[in-house]
Protein backbone atom coordinates (compact mmCIF):
# COMPACT_ATOMS: atom_id res chain seq x y z
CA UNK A 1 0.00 0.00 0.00
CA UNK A 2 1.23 3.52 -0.89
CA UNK A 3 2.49 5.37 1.88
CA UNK A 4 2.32 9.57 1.36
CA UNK A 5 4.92 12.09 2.33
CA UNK A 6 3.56 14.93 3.40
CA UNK A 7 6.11 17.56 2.95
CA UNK A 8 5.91 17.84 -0.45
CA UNK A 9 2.45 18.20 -3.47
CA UNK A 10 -0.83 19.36 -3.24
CA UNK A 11 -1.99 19.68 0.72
CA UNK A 12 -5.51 20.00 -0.31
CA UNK A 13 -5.71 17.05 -2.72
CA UNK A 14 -3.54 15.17 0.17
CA UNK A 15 -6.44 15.84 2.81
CA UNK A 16 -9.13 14.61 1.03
CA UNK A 17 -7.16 11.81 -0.69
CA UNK A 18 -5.94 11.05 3.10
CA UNK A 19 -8.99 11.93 5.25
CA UNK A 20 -11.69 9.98 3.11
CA UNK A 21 -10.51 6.15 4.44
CA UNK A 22 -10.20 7.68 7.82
CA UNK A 23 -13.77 8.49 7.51
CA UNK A 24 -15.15 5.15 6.47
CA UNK A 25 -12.65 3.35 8.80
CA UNK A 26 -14.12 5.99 11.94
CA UNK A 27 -17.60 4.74 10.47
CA UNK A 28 -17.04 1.44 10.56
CA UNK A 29 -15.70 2.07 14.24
CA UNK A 30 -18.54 3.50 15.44
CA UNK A 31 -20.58 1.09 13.57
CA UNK A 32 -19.72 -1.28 16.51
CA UNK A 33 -21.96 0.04 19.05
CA UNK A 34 -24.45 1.05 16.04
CA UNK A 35 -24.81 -2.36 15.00
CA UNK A 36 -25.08 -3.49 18.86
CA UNK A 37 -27.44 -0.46 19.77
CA UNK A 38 -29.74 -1.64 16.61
CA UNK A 39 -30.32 -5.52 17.37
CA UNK A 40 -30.39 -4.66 21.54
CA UNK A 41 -32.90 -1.76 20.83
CA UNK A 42 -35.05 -3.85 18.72
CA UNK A 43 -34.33 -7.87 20.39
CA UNK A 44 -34.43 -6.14 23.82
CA UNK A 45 -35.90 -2.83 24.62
CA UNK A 46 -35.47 0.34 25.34
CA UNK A 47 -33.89 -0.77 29.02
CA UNK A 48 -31.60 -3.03 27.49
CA UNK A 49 -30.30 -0.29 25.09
CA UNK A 50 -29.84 2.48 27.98
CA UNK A 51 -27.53 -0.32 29.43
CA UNK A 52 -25.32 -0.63 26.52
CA UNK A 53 -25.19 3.51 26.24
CA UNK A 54 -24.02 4.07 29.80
CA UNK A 55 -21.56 1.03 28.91
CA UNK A 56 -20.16 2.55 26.10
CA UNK A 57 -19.79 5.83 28.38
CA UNK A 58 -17.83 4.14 30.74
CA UNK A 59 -15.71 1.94 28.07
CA UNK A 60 -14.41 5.22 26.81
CA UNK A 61 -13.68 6.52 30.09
CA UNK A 62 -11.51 4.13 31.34
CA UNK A 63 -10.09 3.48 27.94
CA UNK A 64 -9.08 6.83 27.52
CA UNK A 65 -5.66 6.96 28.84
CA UNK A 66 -4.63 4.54 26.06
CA UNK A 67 -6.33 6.09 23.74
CA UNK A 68 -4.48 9.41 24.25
CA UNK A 69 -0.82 7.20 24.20
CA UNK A 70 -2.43 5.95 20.38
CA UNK A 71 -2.94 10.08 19.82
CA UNK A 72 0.65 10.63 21.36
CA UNK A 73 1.82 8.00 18.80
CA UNK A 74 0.38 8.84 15.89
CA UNK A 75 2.64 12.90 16.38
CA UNK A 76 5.41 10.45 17.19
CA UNK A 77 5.88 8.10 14.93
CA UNK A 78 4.70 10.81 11.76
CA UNK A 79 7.57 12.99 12.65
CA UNK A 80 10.15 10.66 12.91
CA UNK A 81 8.97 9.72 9.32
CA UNK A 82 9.37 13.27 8.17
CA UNK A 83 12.85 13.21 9.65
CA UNK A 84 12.95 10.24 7.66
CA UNK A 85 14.46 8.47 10.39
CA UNK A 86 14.16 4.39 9.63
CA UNK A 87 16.06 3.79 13.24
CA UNK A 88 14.13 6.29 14.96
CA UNK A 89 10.58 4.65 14.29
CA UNK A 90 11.67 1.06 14.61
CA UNK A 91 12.41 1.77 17.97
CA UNK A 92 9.56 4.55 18.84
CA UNK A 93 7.09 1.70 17.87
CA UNK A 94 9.00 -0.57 20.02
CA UNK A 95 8.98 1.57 23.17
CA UNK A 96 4.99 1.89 21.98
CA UNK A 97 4.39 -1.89 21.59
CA UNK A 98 5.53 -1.96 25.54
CA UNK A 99 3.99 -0.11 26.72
CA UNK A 100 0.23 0.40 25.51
CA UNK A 101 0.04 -3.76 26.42
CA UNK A 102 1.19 -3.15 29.65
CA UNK A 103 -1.79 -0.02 29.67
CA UNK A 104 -4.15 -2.06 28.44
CA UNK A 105 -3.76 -4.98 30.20
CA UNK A 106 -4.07 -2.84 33.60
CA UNK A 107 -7.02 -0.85 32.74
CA UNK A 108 -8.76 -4.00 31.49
CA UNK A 109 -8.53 -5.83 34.98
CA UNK A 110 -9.55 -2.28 36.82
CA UNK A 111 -12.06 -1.85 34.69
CA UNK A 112 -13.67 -5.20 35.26
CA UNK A 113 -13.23 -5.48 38.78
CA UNK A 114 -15.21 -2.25 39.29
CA UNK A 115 -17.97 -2.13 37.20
CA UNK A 116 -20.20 -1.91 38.93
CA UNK A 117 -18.78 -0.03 41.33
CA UNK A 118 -18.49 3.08 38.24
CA UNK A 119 -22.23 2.63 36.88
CA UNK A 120 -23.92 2.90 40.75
CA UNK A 121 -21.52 6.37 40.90
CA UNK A 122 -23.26 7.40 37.49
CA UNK A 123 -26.90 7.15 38.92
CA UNK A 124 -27.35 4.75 36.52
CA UNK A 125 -31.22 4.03 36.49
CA UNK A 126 -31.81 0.63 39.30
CA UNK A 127 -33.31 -1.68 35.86
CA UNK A 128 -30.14 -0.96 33.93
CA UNK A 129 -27.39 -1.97 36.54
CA UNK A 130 -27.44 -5.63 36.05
CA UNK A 131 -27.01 -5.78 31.83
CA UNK A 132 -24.95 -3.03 32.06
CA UNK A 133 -22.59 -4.23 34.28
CA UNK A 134 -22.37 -7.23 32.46
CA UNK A 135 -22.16 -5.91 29.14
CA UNK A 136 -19.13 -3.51 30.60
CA UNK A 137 -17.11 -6.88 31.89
CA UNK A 138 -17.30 -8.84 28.73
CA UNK A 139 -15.98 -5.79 26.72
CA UNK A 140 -13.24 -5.16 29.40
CA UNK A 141 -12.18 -8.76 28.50
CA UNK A 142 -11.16 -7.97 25.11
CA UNK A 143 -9.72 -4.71 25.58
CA UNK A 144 -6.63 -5.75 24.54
CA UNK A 145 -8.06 -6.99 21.06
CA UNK A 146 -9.57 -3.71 20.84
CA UNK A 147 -6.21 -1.52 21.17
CA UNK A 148 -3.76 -4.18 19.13
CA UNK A 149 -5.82 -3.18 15.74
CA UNK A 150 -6.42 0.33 16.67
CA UNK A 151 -2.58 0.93 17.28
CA UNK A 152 -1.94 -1.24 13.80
CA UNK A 153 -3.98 1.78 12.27
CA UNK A 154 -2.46 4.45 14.09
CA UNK A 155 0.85 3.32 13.23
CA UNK A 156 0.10 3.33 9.30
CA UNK A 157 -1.59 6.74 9.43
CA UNK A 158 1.54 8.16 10.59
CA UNK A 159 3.61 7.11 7.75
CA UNK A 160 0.72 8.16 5.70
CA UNK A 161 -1.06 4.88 4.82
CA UNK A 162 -4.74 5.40 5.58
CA UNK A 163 -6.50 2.61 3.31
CA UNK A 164 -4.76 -0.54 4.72
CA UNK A 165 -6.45 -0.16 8.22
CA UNK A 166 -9.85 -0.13 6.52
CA UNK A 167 -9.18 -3.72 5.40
CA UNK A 168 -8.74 -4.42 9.18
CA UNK A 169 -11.91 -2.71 10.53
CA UNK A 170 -13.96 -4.19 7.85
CA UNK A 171 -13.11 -7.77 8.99
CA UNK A 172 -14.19 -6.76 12.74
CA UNK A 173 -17.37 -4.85 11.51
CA UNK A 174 -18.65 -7.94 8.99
CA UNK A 175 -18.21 -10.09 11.58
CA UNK A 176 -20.11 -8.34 14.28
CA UNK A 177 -22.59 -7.96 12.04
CA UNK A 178 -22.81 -11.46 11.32
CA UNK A 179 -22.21 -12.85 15.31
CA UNK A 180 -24.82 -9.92 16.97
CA UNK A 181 -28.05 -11.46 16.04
CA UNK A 182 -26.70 -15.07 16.60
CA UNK A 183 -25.35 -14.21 19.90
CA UNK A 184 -28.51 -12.76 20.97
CA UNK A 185 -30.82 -14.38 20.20
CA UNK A 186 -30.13 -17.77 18.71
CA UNK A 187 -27.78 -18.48 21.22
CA UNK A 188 -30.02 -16.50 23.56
CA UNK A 189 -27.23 -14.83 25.49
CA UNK A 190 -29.15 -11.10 25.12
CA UNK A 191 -27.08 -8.12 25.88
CA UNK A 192 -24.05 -10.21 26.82
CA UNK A 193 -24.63 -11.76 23.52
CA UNK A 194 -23.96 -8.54 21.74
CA UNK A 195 -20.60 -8.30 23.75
CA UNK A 196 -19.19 -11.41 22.83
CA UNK A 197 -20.02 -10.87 19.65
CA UNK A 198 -17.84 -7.55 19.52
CA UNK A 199 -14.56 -8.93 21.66
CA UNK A 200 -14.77 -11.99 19.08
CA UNK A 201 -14.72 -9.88 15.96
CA UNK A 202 -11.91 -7.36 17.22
CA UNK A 203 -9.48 -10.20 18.10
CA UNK A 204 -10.09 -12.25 14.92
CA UNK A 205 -9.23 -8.36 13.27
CA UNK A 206 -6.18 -7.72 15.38
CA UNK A 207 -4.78 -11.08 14.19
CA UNK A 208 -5.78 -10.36 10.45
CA UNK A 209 -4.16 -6.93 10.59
CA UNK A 210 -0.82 -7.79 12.54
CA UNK A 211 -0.30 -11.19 10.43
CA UNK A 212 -1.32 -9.24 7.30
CA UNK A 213 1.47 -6.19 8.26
CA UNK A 214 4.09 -8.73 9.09
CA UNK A 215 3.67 -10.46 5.69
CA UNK A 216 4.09 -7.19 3.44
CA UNK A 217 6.62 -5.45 5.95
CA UNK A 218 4.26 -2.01 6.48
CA UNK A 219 5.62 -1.02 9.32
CA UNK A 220 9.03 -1.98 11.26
CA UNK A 221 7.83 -4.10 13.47
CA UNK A 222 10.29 -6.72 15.20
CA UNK A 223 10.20 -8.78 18.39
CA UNK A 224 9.08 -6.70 21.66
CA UNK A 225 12.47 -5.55 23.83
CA UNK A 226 12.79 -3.59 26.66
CA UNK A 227 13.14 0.53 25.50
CA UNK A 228 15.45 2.75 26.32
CA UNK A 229 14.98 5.48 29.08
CA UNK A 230 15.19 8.21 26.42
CA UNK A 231 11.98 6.78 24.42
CA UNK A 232 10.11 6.10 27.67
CA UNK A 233 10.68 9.48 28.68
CA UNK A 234 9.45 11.22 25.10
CA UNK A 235 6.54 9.15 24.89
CA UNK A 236 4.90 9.58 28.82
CA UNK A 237 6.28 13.23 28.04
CA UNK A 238 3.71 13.10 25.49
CA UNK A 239 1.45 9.87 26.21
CA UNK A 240 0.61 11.38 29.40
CA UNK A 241 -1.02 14.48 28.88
CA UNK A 242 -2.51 12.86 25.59
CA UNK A 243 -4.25 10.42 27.90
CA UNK A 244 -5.20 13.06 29.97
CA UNK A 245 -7.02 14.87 27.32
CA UNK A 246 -9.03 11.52 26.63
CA UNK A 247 -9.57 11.39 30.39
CA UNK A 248 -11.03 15.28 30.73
CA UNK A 249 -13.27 14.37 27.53
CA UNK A 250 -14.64 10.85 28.18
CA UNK A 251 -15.33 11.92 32.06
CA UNK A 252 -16.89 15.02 30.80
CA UNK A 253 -19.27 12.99 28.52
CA UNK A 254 -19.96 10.83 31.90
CA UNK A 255 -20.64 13.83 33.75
CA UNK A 256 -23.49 14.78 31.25
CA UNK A 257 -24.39 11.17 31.16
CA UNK A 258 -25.06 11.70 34.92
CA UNK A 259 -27.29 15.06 34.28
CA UNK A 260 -29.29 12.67 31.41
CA UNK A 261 -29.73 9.72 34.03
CA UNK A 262 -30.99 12.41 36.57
CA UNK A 263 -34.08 13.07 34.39
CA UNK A 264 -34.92 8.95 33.99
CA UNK A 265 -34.97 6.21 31.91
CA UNK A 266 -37.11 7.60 28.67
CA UNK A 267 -34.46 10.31 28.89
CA UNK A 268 -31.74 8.05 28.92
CA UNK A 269 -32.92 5.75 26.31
CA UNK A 270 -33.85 8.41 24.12
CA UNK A 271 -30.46 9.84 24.63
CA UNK A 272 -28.26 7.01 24.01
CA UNK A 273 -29.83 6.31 20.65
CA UNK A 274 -29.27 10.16 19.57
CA UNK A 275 -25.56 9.07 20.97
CA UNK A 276 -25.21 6.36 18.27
CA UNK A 277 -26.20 9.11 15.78
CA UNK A 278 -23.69 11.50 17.23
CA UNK A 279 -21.10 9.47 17.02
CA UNK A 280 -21.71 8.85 12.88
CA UNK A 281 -22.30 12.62 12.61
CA UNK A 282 -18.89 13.78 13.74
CA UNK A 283 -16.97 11.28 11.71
CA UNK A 284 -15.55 13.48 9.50
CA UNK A 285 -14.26 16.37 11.83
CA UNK A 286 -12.92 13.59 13.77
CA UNK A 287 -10.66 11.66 10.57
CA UNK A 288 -9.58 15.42 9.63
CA UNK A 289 -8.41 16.17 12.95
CA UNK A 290 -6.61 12.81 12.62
CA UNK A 291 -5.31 13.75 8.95
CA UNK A 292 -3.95 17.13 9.98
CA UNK A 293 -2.50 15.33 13.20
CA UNK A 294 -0.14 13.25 11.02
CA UNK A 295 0.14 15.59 8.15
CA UNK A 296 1.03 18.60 10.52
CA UNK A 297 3.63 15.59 12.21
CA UNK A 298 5.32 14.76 8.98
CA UNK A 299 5.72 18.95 7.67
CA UNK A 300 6.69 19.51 11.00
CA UNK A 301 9.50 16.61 11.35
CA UNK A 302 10.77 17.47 8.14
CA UNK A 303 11.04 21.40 9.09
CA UNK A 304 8.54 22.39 6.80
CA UNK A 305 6.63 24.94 8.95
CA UNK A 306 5.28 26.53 6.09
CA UNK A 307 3.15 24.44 4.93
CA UNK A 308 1.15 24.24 8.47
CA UNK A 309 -0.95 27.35 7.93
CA UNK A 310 -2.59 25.58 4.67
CA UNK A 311 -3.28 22.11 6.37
CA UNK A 312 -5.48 23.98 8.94
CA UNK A 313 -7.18 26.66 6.36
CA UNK A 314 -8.31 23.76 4.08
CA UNK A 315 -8.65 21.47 6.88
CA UNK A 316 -11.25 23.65 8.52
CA UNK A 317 -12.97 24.72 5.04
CA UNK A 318 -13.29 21.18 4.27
CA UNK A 319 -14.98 20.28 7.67
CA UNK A 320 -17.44 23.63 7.50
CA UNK A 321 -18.61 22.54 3.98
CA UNK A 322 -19.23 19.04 5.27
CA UNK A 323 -20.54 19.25 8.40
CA UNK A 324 -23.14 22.05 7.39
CA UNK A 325 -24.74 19.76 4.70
CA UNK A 326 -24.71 17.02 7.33
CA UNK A 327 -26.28 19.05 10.20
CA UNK A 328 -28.87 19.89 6.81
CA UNK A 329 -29.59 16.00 7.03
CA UNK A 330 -29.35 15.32 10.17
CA UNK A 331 -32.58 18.00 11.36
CA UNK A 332 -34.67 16.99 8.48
CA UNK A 333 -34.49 12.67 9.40
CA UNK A 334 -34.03 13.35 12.86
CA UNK A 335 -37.64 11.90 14.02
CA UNK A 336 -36.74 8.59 11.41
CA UNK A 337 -33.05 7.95 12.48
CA UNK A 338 -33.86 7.86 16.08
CA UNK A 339 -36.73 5.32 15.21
CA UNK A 340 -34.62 3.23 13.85
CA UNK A 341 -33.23 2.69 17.81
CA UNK A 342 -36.19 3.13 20.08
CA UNK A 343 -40.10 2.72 19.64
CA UNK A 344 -41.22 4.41 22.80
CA UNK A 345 -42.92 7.95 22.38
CA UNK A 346 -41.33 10.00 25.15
CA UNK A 347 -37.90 8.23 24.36
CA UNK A 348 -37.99 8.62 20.41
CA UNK A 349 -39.42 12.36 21.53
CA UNK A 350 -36.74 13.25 23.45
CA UNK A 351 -34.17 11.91 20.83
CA UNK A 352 -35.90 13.68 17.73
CA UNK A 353 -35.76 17.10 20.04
CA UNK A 354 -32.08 16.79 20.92
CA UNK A 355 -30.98 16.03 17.85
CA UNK A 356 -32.50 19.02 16.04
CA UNK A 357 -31.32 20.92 18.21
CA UNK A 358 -27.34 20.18 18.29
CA UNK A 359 -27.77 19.80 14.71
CA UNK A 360 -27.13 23.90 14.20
CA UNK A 361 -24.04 23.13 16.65
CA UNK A 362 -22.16 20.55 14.69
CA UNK A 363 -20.03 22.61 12.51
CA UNK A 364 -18.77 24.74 15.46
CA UNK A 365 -17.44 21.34 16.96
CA UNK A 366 -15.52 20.00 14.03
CA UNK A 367 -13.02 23.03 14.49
CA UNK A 368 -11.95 22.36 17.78
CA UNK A 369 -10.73 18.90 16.04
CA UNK A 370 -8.82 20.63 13.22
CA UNK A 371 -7.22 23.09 15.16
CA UNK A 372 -5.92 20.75 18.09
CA UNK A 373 -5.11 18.05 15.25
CA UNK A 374 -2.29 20.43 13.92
CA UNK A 375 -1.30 21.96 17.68
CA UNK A 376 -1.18 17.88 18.41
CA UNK A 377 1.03 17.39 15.48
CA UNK A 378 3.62 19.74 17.23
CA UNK A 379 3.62 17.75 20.34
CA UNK A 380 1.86 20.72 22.17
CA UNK A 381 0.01 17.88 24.00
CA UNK A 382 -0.20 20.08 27.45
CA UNK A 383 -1.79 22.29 26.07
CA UNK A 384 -4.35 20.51 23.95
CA UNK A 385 -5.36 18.84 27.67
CA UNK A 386 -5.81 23.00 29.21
CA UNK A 387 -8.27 23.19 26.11
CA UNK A 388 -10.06 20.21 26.55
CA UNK A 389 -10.76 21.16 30.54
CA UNK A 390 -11.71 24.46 29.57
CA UNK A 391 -13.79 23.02 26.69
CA UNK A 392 -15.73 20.06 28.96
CA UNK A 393 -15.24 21.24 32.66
CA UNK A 394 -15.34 25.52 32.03
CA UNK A 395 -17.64 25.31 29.38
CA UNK A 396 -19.72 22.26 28.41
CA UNK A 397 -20.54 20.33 31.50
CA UNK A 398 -21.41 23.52 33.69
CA UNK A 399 -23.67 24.88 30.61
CA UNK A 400 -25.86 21.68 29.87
CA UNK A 401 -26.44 21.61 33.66
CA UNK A 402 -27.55 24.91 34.15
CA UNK A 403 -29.50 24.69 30.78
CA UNK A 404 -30.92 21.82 31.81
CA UNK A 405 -32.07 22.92 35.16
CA UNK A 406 -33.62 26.03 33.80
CA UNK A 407 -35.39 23.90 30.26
CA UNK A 408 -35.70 20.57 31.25
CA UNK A 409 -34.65 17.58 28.90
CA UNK A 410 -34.74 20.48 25.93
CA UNK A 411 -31.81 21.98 27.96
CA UNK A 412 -28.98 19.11 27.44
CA UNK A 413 -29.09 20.63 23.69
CA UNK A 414 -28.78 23.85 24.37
CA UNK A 415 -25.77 24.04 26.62
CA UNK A 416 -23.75 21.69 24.83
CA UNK A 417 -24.11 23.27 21.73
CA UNK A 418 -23.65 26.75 23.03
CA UNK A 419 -20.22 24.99 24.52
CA UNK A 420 -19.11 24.02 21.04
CA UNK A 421 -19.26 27.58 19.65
CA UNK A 422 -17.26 29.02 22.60
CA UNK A 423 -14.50 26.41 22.51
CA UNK A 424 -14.01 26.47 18.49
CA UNK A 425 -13.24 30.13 19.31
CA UNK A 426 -11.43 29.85 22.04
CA UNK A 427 -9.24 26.59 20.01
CA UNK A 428 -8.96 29.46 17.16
CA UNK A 429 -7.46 31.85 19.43
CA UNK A 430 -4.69 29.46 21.30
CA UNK A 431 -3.99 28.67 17.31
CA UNK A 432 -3.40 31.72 16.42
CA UNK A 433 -1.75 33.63 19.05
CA UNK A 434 0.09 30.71 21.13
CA UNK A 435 3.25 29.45 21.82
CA UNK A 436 2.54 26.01 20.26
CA UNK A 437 5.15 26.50 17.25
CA UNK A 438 8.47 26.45 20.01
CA UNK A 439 7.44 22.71 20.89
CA UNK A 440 10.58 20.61 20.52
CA UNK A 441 9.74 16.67 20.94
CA UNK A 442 13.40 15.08 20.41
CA UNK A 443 16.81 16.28 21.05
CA UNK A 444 19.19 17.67 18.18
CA UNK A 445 21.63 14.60 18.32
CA UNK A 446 18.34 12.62 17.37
């Protein structure tokens, strides 16, 4: 597979040539819980399905941390290949390899001990607890699956290979497809069914994708040894406040998730299946903020700080033209796409309402990913996390509780959208005027 350098050619034709398998790779992702959420909300109810959404709330929290050493990565290993530095990321991924199992493997056996333990501190509605913490356990099992493929992808996005992970992802997302309804209900295992399902489709992908990489020689891959202090040091320089950032965000979803339980189950039902539709929606803010990540990486390993001003200006332009024809969608099939979760009135009214609403919001979000993709590129990871608390903790949590204590389920909305406008400017502003540009990740003599 063709892998792109970045420093040189057309940076709008490489976005969109770059970003596009990013986006159906993010939607196959997210598929995941959308093909779960679908057969759960229709086998099992509207309970069952609030289970799986305050599940998939807490499988991001605790995930986070390693998520944030995959964004850490992915600034990594792309400017060491616009160095071009063949040494440099044999041993970065190395030092990577280490570490994220050792991550993973930890916050898999936290994360299933207390379970149950993190959904009674949600509120989570007294019907839900049981599935839920089932459903949480199962996936905590195979969190190890989940991370091997994702860091497969993250590693070939940074030397500019975006279509090879697809393959991957599609393997895992057929066969979820496929295991779901047999799980559930031919099997009759219900919402644990739908978990198997998912653990047993990522690990048969992670073994595709790391046999398949092996065979062709993608990446430099070799046998696991311990790293060198220097490499540690770099990456939980980076890794830590990039997990950080994933922490602040995926507890600041939970913190909303606790104002949604607080107005009851219809509410949360309602709410989790606009979730599913959320997390579609911002698919392709999300892969550009990825793209300009390891674009910004490469241009900015290579010295190439010129060319950094353009990956943002056409990286926001491109989001702004398609996230206001997808807002334009979303409003007018609002009522229909939530039906397609939930058939309860005061759930599926709840969902049509909030997703009308945020729909004028969308656009405002998708900057804050462009903008902190290229300040991530730099390694300004610090202050990407100060962004993100300002964003979730100043902003967005504090404004969908007071909106929602003043409008009622309307209010959730409201103050979350309002959030996303004040943050894209805000992300704008640390762009422009900050001291993100005097990063300096590795040492001269590197």
């Amino acid at each position: 597979m063709a892998q792109h350098d970045f420093t040189t050619g057309s940076i709008y034709k490489q976005l969109i040539v770059f970003s596009t398998p990013i986006m159906l790779t993010n939607i196959l992702q997210v598929s995941y819980q959308f093909i779960d959420s679908l057969w759960v909300g229709n086998l099992l109810g509207a309970n069952a399905l609030g289970a799986i959404s305050v599940s998939a709330t807490v499988i991001f929290t605790v995930l986070s941390f390693i998520i944030g050493i995959n964004n850490a990565s992915l600034t990594i290993l792309s400017q060491q290949k616009g160095k071009d530095s063949e040494e440099g990321l044999k041993n970065y991924l190395n030092a990577f390899v280490v570490l994220q199992t050792i991550l993973s493997l930890m916050l898999g056996a936290i994360g299933f001990v207390f379970s149950k333990e993190i959904l009674l501190l949600l509120d989570t509605p007294e019907p839900m607890v049981a599935e839920a913490t089932s459903y949480l356990q199962i996936n905590f099992l195979g969190i190890l699956f989940l991370f091997g493929y994702n860091f497969i992808g993250t590693v070939l996005r940074s030397l500019g290979d975006s279509k090879t992970p697809l393959y991957f992802v599609v393997v895992a997302v057929v066969l979820n497809a496929v295991l779901d309804p047999v799980f559930i209900k031919v099997f009759g295992l219900g919402i644990d069914g739908a978990a198997y399902a998912t653990i047993l489709s990522q690990g048969i992908a992670f073994l595709y994708g790391l046999a398949y990489i092996l065979r062709l020689c993608l990446a430099p891959f070799a046998l696991p040894k311990i790293p060198r202090r220097e490499e540690v040091g770099i990456i939980l320089k980076l890794g830590i406040p990039a997990g950080l950032q994933m922490v602040v965000i995926s507890a600041g979803v939970m913190a909303i998730m606790s104002v949604v339980n607080s107005l009851g189950a219809d509410v949360v039902a309602g709410f989790g299946a606009a979730q599913r539709l959320d997390s579609i929606i911002m698919i392709p803010a999300m892969a550009l903020g990825t793209a300009v990540n390891s674009m910004a990486g490469q241009n900015i390993g290579a010295n190439r700080w010129d060319r950094l001003h353009k990956i943002a200006l056409y990286g926001t332009l491109y989001n702004l033209a398609v996230m206001f024809l997808i807002s334009a969608v979303t409003f007018l099939l609002a009522r229909v796409s939530i039906r397609l979760f939930i058939q309860e009135a005061a759930a599926l009214e709840f969902g049509t309402t909030y997703l009308k609403l945020v729909a004028f919001f969308y656009p405002f979000l998708g900057i804050n990913f462009i903008l902190n993709g290229v300040v991530r590129g730099a390694g300004a990871m610090f202050q990407v996390l100060i962004l993100n608390v300002i964003s979730f903790w100043v902003l967005r949590y504090p404004l969908t509780y007071w909106f929602a204590g003043m409008f009622g389920d309307k209010g959730i909305a409201l103050g979350m959208g309002i959030s996303f406008v004040i943050s894209s400017i805000i992300a704008y502003l640390y762009y422009r005027f900050g001291r993100w540009r005097r990063q300096v990740i590795f040492k001269k003599s590197e």
